[in-house]
Protein backbone atom coordinates (compact mmCIF):
# COMPACT_ATOMS: atom_id res chain seq x y z
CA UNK A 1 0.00 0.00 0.00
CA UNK A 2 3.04 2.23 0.73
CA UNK A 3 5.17 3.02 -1.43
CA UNK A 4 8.75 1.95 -1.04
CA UNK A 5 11.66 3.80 0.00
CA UNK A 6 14.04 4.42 -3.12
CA UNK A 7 17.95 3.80 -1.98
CA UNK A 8 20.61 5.76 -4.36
CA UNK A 9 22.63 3.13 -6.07
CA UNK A 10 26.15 3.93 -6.12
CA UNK A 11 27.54 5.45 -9.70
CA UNK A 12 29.11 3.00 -11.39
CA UNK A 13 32.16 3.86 -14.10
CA UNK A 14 31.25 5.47 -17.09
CA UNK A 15 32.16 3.88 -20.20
CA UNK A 16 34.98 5.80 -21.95
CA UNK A 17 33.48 7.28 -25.63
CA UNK A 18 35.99 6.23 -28.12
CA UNK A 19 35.37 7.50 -31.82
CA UNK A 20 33.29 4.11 -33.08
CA UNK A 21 30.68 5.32 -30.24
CA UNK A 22 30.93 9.09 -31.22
CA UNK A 23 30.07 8.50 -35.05
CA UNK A 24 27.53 6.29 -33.94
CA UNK A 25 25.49 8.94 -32.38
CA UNK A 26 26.72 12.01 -34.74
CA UNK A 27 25.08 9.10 -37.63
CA UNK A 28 21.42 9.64 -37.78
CA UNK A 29 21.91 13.44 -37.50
CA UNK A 30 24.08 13.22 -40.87
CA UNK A 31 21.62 11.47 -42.11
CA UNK A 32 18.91 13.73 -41.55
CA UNK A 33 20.96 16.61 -43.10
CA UNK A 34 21.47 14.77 -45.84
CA UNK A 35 17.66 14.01 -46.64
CA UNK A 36 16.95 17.68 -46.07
CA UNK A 37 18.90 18.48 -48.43
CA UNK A 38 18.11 16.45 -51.48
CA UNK A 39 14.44 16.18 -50.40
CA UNK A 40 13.86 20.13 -49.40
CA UNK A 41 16.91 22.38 -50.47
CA UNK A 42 18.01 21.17 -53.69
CA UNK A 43 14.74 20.90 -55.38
CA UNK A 44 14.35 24.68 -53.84
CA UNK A 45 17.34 25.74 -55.27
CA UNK A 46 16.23 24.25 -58.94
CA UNK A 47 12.89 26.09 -58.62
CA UNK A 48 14.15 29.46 -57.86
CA UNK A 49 16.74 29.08 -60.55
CA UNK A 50 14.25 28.21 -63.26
CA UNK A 51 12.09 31.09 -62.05
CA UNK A 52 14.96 33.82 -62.40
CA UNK A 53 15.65 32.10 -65.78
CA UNK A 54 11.47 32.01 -67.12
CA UNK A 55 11.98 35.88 -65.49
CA UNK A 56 15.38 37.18 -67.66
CA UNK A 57 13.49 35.59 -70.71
CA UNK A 58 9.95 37.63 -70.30
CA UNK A 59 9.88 39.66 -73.65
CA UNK A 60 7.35 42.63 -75.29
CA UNK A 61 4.14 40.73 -76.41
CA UNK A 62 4.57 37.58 -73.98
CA UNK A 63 1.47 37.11 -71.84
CA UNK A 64 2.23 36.71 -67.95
CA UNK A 65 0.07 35.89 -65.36
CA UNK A 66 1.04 37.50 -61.98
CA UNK A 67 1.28 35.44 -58.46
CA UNK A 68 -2.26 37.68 -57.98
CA UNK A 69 -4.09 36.25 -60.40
CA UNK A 70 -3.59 39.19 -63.38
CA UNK A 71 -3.44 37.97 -66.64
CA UNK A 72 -2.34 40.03 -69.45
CA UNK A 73 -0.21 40.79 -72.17
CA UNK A 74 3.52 42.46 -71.59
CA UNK A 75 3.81 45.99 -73.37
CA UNK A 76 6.79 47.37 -71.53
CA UNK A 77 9.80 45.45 -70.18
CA UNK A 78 12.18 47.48 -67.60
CA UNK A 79 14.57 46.10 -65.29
CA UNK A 80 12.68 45.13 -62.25
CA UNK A 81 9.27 46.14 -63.21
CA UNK A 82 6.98 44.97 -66.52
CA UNK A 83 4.19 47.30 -67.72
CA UNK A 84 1.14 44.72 -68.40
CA UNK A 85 -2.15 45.27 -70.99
CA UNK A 86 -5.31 43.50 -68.85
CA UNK A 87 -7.87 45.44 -70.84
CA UNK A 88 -7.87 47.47 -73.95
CA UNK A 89 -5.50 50.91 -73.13
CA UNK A 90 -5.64 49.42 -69.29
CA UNK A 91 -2.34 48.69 -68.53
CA UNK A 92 -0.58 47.98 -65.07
CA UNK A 93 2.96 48.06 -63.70
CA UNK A 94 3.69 45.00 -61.92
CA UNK A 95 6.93 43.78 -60.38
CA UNK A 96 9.12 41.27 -62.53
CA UNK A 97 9.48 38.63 -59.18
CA UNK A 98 5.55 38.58 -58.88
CA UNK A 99 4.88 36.83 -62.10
CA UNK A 100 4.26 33.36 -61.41
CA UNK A 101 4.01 32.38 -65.01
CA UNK A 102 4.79 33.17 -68.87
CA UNK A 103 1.51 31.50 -70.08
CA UNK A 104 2.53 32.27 -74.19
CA UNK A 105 5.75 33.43 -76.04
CA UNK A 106 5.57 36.27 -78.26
CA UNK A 107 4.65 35.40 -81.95
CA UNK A 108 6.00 37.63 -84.99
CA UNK A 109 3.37 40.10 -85.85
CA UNK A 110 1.70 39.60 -89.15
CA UNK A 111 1.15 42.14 -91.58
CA UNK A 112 -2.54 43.14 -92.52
CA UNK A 113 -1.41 45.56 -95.13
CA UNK A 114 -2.19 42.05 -97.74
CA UNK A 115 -5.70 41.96 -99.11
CA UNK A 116 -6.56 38.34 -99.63
């Protein structure tokens, strides 16, 4: 019904940690780094790069659509910012790193001066 009375034990000798018992233990945390990184960072890494590329290659005439939702057609291409048609002679200024997507390249404009 009572509990009983715990007694210290005396401390026996610790074991000394040679290098076999250190890598042991340092093991699964290697191991774990190195599924972060080909699981999480790498394919991070391959994204961002392929986004900076898809963003270098935006050109006059492409149409974007923006991480909001805008879709349009690029008129105006600076350095950090695009100028984008959503409407006839509606046009926006959007920043370069919020397009999410370049939905259509640019084709060459055809002339309508031919009568058929």
């Amino acid at each position: 019904m009572f509990p009983t009375p715990a007694y210290a034990q005396a401390a026996s000798a610790a074991a000394p940690a040679g290098p076999e018992v250190i890598m042991m233990q340092l093991l699964p945390l290697v191991m774990i780094l190195v599924v972060f990184y080909f699981l999480l960072i790498r394919p991070q890494q391959k994204r961002m790069k392929q986004h900076t590329e898809m963003l270098s290659a935006i050109r006059r005439g492409d149409t974007v659509i923006t991480s909001g939702g805008i879709i349009g057609k690029v008129t105006k291409v600076a350095d950090d910012e695009l100028t984008v048609e959503i409407a006839p002679n509606v046009a926006v200024r959007v920043v370069k790193s919020t397009v999410s997507q370049v939905q259509g390249k640019s084709e060459p404009v055809v002339a309508n001066d031919a009568k058929s």
